[in-house]
Protein backbone atom coordinates (compact mmCIF):
# COMPACT_ATOMS: atom_id res chain seq x y z
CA UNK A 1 104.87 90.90 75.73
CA UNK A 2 108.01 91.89 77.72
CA UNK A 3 111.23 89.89 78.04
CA UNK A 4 111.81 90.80 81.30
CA UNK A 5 112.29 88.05 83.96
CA UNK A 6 109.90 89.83 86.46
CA UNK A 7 106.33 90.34 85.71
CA UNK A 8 106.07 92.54 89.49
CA UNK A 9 109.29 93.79 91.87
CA UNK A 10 107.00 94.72 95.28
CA UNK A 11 108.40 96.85 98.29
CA UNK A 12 107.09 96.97 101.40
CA UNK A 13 107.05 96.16 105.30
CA UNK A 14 107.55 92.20 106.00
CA UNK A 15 105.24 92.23 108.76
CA UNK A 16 103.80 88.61 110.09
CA UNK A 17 100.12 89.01 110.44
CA UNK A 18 97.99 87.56 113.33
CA UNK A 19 94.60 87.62 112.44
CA UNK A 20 92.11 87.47 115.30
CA UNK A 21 88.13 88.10 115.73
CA UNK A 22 86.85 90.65 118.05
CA UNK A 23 84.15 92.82 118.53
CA UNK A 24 83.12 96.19 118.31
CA UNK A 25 83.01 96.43 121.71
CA UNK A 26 86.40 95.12 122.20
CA UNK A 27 87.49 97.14 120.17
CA UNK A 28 86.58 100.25 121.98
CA UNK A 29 87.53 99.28 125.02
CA UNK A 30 90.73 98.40 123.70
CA UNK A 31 90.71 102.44 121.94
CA UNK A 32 91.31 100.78 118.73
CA UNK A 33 90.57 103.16 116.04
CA UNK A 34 88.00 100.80 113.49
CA UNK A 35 89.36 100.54 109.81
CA UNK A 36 92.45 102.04 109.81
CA UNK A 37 96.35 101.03 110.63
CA UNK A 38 97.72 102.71 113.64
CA UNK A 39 101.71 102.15 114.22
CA UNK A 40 101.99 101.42 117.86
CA UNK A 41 105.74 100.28 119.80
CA UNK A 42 105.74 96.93 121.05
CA UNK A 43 105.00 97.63 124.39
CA UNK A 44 101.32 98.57 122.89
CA UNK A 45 100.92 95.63 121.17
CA UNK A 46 102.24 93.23 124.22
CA UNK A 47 99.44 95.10 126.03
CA UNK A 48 96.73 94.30 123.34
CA UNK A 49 97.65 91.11 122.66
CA UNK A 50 97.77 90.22 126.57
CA UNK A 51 94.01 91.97 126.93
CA UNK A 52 93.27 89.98 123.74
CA UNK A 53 94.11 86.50 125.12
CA UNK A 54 91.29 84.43 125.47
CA UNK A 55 91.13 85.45 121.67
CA UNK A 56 94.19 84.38 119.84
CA UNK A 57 93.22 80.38 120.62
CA UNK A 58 91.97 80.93 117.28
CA UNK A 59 94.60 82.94 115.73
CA UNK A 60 96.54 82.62 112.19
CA UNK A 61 100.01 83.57 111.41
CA UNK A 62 100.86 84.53 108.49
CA UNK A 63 103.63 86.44 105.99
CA UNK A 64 101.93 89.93 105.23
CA UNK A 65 102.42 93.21 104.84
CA UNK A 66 100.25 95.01 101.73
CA UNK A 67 103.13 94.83 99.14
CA UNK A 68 103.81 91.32 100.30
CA UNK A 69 100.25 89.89 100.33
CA UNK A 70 100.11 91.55 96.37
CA UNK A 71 102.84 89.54 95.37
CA UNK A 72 101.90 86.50 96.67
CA UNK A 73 98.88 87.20 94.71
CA UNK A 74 100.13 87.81 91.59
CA UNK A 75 102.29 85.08 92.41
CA UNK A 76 99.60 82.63 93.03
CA UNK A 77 97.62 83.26 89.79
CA UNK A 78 100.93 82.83 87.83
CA UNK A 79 103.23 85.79 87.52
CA UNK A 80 107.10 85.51 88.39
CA UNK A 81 107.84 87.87 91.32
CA UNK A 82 110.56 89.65 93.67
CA UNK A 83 109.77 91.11 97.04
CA UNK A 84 111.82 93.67 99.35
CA UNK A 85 111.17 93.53 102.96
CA UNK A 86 113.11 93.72 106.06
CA UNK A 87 112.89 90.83 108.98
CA UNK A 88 115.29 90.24 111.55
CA UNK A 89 117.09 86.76 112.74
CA UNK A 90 114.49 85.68 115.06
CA UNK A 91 111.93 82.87 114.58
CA UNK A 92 109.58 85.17 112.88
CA UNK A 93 111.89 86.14 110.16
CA UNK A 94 113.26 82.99 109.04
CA UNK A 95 108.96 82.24 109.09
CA UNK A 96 108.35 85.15 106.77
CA UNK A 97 111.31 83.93 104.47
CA UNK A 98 110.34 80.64 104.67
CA UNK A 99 106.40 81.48 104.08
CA UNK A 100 107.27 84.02 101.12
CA UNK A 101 109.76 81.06 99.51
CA UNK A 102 107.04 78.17 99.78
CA UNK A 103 104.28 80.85 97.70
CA UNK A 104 107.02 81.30 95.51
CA UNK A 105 108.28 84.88 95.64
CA UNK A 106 112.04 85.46 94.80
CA UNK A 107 113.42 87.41 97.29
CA UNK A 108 117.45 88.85 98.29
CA UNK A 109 117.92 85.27 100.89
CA UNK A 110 118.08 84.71 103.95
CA UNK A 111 122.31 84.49 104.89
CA UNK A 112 123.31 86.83 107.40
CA UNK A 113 120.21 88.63 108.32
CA UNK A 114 120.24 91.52 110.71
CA UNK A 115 119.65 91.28 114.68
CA UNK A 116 116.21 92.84 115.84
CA UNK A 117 112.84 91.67 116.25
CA UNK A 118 110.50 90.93 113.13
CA UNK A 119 107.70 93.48 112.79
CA UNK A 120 104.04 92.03 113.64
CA UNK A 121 100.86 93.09 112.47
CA UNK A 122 97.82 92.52 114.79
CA UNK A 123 94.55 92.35 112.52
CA UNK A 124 91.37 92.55 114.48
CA UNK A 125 88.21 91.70 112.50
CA UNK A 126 84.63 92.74 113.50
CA UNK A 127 81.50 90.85 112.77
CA UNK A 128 80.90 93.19 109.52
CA UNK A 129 84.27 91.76 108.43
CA UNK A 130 86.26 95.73 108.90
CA UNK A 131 89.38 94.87 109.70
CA UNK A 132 91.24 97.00 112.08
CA UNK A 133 95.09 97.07 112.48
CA UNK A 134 98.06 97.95 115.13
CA UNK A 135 101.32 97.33 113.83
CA UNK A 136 104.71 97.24 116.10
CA UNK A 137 106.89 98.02 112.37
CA UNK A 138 110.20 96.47 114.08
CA UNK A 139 113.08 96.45 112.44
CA UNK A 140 110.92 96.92 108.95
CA UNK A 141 111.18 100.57 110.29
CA UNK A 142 115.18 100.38 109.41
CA UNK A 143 114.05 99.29 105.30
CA UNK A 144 116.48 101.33 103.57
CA UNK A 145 117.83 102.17 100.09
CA UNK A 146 121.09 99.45 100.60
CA UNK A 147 118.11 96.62 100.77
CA UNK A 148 117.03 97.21 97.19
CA UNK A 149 118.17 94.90 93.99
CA UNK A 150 118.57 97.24 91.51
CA UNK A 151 118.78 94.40 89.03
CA UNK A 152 115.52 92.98 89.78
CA UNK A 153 113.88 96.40 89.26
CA UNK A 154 115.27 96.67 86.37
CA UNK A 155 114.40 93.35 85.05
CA UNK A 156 110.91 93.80 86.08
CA UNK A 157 107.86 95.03 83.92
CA UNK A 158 106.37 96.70 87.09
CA UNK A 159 107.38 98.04 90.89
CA UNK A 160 105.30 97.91 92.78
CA UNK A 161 105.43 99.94 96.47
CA UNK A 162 102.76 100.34 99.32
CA UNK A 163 102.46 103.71 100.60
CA UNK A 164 102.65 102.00 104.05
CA UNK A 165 106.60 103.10 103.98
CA UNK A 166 105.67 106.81 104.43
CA UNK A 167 105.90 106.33 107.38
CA UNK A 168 109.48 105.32 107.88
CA UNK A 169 112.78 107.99 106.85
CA UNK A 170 114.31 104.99 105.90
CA UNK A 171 111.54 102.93 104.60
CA UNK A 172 110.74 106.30 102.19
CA UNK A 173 114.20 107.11 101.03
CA UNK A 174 113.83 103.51 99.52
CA UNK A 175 110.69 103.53 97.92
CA UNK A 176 111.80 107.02 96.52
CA UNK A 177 115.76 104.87 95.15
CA UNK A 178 113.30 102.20 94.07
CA UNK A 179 110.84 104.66 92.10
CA UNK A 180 114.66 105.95 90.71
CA UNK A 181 116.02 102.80 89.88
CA UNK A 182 112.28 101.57 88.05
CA UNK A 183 112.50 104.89 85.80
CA UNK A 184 116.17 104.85 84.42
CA UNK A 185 115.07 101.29 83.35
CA UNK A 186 112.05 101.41 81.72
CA UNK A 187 110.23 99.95 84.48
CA UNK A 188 106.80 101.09 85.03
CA UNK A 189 106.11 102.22 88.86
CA UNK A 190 102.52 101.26 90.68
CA UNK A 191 101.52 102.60 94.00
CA UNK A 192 98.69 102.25 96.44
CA UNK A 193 98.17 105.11 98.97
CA UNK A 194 97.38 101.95 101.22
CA UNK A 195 95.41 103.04 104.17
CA UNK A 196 92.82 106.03 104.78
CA UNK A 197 95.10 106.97 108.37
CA UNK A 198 98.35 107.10 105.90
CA UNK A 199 96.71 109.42 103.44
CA UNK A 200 95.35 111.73 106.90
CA UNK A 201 98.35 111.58 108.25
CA UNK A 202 101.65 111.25 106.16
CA UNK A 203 100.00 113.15 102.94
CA UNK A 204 103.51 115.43 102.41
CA UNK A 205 105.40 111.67 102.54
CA UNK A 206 103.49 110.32 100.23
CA UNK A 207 104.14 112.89 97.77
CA UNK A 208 107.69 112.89 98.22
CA UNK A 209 106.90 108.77 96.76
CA UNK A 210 104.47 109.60 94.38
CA UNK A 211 106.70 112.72 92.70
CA UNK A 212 104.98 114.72 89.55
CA UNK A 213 102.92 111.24 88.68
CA UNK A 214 103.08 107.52 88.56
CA UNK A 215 102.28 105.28 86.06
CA UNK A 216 99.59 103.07 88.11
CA UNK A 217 98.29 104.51 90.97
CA UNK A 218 95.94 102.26 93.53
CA UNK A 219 93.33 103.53 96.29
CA UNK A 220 89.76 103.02 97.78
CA UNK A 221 86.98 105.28 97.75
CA UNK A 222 88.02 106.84 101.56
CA UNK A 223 91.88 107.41 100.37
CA UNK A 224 90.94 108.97 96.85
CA UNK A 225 88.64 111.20 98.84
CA UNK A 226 91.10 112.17 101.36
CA UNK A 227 94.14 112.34 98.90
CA UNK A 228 92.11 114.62 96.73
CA UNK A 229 90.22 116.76 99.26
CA UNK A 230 87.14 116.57 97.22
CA UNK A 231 84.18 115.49 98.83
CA UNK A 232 81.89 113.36 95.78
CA UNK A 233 84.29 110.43 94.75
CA UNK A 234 82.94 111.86 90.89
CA UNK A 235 85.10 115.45 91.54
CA UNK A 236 87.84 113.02 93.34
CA UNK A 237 88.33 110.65 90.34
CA UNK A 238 88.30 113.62 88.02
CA UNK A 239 91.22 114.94 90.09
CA UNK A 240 92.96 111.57 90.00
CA UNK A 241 94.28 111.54 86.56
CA UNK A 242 96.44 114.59 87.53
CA UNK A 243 98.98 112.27 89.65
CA UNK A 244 98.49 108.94 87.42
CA UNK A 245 98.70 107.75 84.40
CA UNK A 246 96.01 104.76 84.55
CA UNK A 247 94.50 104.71 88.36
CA UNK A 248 91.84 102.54 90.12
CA UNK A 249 89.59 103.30 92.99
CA UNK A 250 88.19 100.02 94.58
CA UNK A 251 84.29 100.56 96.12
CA UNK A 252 84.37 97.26 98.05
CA UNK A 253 81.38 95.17 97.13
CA UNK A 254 80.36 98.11 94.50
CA UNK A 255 83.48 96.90 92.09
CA UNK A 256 85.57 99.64 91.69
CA UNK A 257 86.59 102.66 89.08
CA UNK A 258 89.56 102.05 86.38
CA UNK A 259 90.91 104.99 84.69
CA UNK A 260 93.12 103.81 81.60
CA UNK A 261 94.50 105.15 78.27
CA UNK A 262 92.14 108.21 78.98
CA UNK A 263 88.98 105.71 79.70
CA UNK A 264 86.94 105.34 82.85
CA UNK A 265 85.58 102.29 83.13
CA UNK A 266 83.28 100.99 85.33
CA UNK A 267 83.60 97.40 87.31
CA UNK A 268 80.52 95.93 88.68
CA UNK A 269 81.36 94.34 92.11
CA UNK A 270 80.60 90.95 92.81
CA UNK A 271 77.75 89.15 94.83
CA UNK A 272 79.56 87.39 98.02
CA UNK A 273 78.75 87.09 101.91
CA UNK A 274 81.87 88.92 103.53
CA UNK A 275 83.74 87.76 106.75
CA UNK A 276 86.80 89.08 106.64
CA UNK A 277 88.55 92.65 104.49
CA UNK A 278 91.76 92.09 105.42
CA UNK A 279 93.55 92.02 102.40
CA UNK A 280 91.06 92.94 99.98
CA UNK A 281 92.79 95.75 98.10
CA UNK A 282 96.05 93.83 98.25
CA UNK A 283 94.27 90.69 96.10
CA UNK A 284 92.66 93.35 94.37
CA UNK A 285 96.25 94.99 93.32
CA UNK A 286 97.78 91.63 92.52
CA UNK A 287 94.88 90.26 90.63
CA UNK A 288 94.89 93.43 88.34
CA UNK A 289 98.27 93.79 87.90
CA UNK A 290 98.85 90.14 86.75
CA UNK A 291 95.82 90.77 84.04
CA UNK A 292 97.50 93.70 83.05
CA UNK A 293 101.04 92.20 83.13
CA UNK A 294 99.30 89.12 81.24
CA UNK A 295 98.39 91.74 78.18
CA UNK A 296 94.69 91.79 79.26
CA UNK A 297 92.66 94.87 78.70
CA UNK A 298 92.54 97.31 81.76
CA UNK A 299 88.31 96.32 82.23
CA UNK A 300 89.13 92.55 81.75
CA UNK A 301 91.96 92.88 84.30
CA UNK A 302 89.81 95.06 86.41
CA UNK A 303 86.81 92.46 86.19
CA UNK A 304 88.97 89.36 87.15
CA UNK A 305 90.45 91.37 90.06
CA UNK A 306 87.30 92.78 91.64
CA UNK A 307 86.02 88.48 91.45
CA UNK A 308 89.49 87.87 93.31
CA UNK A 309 89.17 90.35 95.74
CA UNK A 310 85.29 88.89 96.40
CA UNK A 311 86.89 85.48 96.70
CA UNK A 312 89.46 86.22 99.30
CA UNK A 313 86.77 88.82 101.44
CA UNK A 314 84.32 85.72 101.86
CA UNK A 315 87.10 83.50 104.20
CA UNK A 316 89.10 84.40 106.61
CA UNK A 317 92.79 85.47 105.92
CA UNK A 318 94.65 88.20 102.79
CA UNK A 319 95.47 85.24 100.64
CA UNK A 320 94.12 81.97 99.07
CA UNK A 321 95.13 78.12 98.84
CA UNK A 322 97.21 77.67 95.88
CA UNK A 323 94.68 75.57 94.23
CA UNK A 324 92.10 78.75 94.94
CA UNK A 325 94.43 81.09 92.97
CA UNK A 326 94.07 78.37 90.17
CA UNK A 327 90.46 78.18 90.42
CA UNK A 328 89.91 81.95 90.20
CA UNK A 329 91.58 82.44 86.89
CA UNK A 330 90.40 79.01 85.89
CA UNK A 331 86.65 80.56 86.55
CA UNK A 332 87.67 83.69 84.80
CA UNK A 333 89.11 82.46 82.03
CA UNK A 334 86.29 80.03 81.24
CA UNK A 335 83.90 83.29 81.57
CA UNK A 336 85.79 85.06 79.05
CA UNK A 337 86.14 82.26 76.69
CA UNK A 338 82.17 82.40 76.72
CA UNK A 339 81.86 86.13 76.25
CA UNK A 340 83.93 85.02 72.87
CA UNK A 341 81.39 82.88 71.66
């Protein structure tokens, strides 16, 4: 096991999440694309949120962002954490602080933060539990290489960076000092390509991140496809290995792919009724890398992450109650123990 005080360093956007339910027809009427994460300015997502009014009665706020909601998961279940993001001094900032501090995340504090306005992610879920997002980045945009602790990267077994910040000059030149700062310390670097638009639309940024290969590299069946250009996911995980190390490829309620120490494993899915898939991947990320962080076997860690990710897809919201998070490993655990015997 390592020494390191850090079991996970994430990087990402701090973005507070408003969760709200819509329809498919709302959506089109609104020209929402379905699935994906479009960046829109705040003038785009006054308007939807205005047309969306007699919606958000019923609306949750949240701390989020991909890299965020992954360390609050690995958080959750156990694992000592540090997250990077970028708020401003408003009341949503000292909220995302105060939210990532009470779920127990270390972070750099909260003293002299920047003015600005606090980026906001508006997360519209359908009936068939898609979630659909428009994101105003706000000053998250300006994340830059200054806003990294070296230290904590290097006393961290993982980093871990969403491929969300592709999008940004800024927000790239830090995941690229971060990737940097992770290999002249022994740290081992995870990325997710994050989001099927991303991967369509920012593929030459996402290299620039991803270099020659990373060590842990995290995507669902539409960005593997895309990222490869192949068109069977069989010829796409084939071609996956050539930019990772160990990778997974998540299949929703089919479980999900592992590729490890030359391995491909298989993960059968799990059973659930799902309302809401906002967040999926991101438990799915946290859960596995706290299994693998833990020492567990990359099918063991796979198998408790794809029962995490089923957990938090059958209620509403990215992340659990506390006392869920405990109950999830407790249930996992106890499973193992009788695969023992």
């Amino acid at each position: 096991m390592s020494d390191k005080k850090y079991h996970v360093y994430g990087l990402g956007a701090a973005l507070v999440d408003t969760e709200i339910e819509v329809t498919d027809k709302d959506l089109s009427k609104l020209g929402v694309e379905k699935g994906w994460m479009t960046l829109v300015d705040e003038d785009r997502q006054r308007e939807l949120v205005d047309d969306l009014q007699d919606h958000l009665t019923a609306s949750r706020r949240a701390s989020g962002g991909s890299a965020a909601n992954t360390i609050i998961a690995v958080t959750g279940f156990g694992g000592r954490t540090f997250f990077t993001g970028k708020v401003a001094d408003d009341d949503n900032g000292h909220f995302y602080l105060n939210d990532m501090a009470e779920a127990g995340v270390d972070h750099a504090g909260k003293d002299g933060l920047p003015e600005g306005i606090t980026g906001r992610c508006l997360v519209m879920i359908t009936p068939d539990a898609e979630r659909s997002m428009n994101t105003f980045l706000g000053i998250s945009e300006t994340l830059a290489p200054e806003d990294l602790s070296p230290e904590a990267i290097a006393d961290s077994q993982y980093l871990y960076v969403e491929g969300y910040l592709a999008t940004s000059e800024t927000g790239r030149a830090a995941a690229v000092a971060a990737r940097n700062h992770a290999r002249k310390s022994g740290t081992r670097f995870a990325f997710s390509l994050s989001d099927p638009g991303i991967v369509a639309n920012f593929r030459d940024q996402l290299k620039e991140i991803v270099d020659r290969r990373v060590d842990l590299l995290f995507c669902n069946r539409e960005e593997a496809l895309a990222w490869t250009g192949r068109e069977t996911l069989r010829d796409a995980a084939e071609e996956m290995s050539d930019w990772a190390d160990s990778y997974v490829i998540t299949l929703g309620k089919e479980g999900a792919l592992i590729y490890d120490d030359g391995e491909l494993h298989t993960i059968a899915g799990e059973a659930v009724t799902a309302v809401d898939s906002n967040g999926a991947g991101d438990m799915f990320a946290g859960a596995y890398l706290y299994g693998i962080t833990q020492g567990w076997p990359a099918r063991e860690a796979g198998e408790f992450a794809c029962l995490a990710a089923a957990t938090v897809v059958s209620q509403f919201g990215p992340r659990l109650p506390l006392r869920q998070y405990w109950g999830v490993l407790d249930s996992f655990n106890l499973a193992r123990q009788g695969k023992a015997d």
